[in-house]
N, C-alpha and C. Protein backbone atom coordinates (compact mmCIF):
# COMPACT_ATOMS: atom_id res chain seq x y z
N UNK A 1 93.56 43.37 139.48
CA UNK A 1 93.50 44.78 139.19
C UNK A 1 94.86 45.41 139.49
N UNK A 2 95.44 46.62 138.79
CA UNK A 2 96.48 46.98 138.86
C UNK A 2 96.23 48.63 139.39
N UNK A 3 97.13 48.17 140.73
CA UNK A 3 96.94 49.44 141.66
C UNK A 3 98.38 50.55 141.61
N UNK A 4 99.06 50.38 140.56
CA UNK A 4 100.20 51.07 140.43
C UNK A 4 100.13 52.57 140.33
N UNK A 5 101.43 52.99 140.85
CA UNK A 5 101.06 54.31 141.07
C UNK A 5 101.75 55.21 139.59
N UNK A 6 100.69 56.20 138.92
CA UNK A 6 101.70 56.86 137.62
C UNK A 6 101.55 58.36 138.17
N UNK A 7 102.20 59.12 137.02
CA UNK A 7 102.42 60.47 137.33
C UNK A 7 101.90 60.73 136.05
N UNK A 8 101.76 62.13 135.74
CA UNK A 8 100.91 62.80 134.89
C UNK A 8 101.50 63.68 134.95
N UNK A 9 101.24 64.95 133.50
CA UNK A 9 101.20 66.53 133.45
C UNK A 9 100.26 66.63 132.12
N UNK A 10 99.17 67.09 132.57
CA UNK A 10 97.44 68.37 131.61
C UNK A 10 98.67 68.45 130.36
N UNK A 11 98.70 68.22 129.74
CA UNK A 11 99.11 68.93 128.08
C UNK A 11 98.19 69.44 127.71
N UNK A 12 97.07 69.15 127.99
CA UNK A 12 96.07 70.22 126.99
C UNK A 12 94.54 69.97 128.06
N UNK A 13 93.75 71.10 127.62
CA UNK A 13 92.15 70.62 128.27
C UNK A 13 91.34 71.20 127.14
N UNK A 14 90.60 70.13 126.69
CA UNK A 14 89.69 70.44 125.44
C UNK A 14 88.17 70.34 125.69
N UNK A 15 87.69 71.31 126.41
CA UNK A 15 86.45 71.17 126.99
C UNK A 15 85.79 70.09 127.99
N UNK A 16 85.20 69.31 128.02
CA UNK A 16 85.52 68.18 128.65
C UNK A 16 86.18 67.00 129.48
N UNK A 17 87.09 67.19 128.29
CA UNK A 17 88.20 66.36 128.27
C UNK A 17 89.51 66.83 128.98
N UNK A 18 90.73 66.14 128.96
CA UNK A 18 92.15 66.99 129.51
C UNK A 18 92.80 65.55 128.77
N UNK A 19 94.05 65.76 128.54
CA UNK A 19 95.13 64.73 127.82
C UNK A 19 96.07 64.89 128.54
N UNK A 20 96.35 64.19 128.71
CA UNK A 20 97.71 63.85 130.24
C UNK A 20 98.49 63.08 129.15
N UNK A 21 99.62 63.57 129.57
CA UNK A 21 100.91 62.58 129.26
C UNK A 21 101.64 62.06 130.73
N UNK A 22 102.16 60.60 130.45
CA UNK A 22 102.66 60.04 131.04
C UNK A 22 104.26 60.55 131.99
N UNK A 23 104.27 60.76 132.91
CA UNK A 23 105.59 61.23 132.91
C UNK A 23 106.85 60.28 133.70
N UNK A 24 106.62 59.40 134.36
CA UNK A 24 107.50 58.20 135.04
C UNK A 24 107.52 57.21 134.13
N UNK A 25 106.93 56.93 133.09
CA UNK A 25 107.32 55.97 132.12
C UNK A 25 107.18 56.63 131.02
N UNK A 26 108.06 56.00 130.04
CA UNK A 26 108.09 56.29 128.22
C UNK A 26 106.57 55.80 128.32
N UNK A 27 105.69 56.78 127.07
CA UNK A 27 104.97 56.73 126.62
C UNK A 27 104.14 57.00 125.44
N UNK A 28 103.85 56.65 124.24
CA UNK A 28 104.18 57.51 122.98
C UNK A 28 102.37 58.33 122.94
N UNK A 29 101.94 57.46 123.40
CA UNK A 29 100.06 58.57 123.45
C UNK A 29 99.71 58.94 124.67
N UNK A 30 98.66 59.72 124.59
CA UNK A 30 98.45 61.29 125.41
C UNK A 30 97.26 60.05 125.74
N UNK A 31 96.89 60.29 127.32
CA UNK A 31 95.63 59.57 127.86
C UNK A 31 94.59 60.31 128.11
N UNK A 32 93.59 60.67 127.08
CA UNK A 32 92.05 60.80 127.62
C UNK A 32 91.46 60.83 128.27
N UNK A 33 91.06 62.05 129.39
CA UNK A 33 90.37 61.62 130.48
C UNK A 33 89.56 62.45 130.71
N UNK A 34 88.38 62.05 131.27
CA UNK A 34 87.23 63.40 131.27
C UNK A 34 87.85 64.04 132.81
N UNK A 35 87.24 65.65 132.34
CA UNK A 35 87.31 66.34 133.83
C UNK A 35 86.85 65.87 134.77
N UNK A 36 85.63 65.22 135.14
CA UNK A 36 84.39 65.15 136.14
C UNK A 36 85.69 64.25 136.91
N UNK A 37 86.38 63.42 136.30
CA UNK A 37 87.30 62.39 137.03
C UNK A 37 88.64 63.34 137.50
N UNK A 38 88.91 64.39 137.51
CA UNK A 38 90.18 65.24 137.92
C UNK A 38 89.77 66.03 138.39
N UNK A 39 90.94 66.81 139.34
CA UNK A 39 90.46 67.86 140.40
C UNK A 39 90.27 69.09 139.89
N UNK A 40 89.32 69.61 140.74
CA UNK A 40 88.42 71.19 139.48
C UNK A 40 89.23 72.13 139.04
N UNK A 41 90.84 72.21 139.78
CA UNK A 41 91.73 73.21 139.86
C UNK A 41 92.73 73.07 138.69
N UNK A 42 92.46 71.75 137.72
CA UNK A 42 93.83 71.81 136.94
C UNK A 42 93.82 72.64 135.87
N UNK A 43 95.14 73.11 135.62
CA UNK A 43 94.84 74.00 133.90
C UNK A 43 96.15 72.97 133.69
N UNK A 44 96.46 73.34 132.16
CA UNK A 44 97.18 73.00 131.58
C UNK A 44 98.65 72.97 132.49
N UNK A 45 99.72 72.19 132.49
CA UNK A 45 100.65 71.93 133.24
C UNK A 45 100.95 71.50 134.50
N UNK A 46 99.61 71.48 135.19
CA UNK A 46 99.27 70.85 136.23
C UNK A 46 99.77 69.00 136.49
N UNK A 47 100.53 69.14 137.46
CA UNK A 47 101.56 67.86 137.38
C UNK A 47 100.20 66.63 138.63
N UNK A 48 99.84 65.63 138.27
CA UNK A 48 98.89 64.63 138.90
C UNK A 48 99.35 63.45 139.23
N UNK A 49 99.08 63.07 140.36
CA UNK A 49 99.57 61.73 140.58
C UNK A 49 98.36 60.99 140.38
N UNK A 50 98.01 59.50 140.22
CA UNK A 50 97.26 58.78 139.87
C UNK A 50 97.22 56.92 140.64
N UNK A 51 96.38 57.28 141.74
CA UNK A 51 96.59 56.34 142.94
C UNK A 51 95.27 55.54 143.32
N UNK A 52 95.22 54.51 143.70
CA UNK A 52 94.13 53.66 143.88
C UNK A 52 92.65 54.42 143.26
N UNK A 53 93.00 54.32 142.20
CA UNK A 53 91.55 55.01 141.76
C UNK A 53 91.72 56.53 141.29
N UNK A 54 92.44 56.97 142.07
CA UNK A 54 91.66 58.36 142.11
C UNK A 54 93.16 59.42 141.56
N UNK A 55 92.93 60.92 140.94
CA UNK A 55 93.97 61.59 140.46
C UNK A 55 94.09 62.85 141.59
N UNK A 56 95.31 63.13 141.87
CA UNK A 56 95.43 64.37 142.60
C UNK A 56 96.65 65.09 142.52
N UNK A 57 96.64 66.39 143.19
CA UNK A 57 97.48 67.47 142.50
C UNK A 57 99.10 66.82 143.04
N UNK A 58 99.83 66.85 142.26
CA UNK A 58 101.26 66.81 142.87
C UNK A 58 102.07 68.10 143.58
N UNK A 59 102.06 68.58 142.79
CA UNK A 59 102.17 70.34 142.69
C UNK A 59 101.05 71.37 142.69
């Protein structure tokens, strides 16, 4: 299993959903992720780190 650590920033929240783009590596697609899995506070631009499992606020 790969426990690496990425970074994130919300580009968009489409009900449900939120699309994160990658931000410590080139990346050409937006990653899919439901809310229930991110913290209740993000809106759009909200910068996330993404660590053993779990996403949380950077900023």
């Amino acid at each position: 299993m790969n426990f690496e650590t990425m970074y994130f920033v919300v580009e968009e929240i489409d009900g449900d959903y939120a699309h994160l783009k990658r931000t410590d590596k080139e990346a050409a697609d937006l990653l899919l992720v439901a809310r229930a899995l991110l913290p209740d506070s993000i809106k759009e631009g909200t910068e996330l780190k993404y660590e053993m499992l779990q996403y949380s606020i950077v900023k």
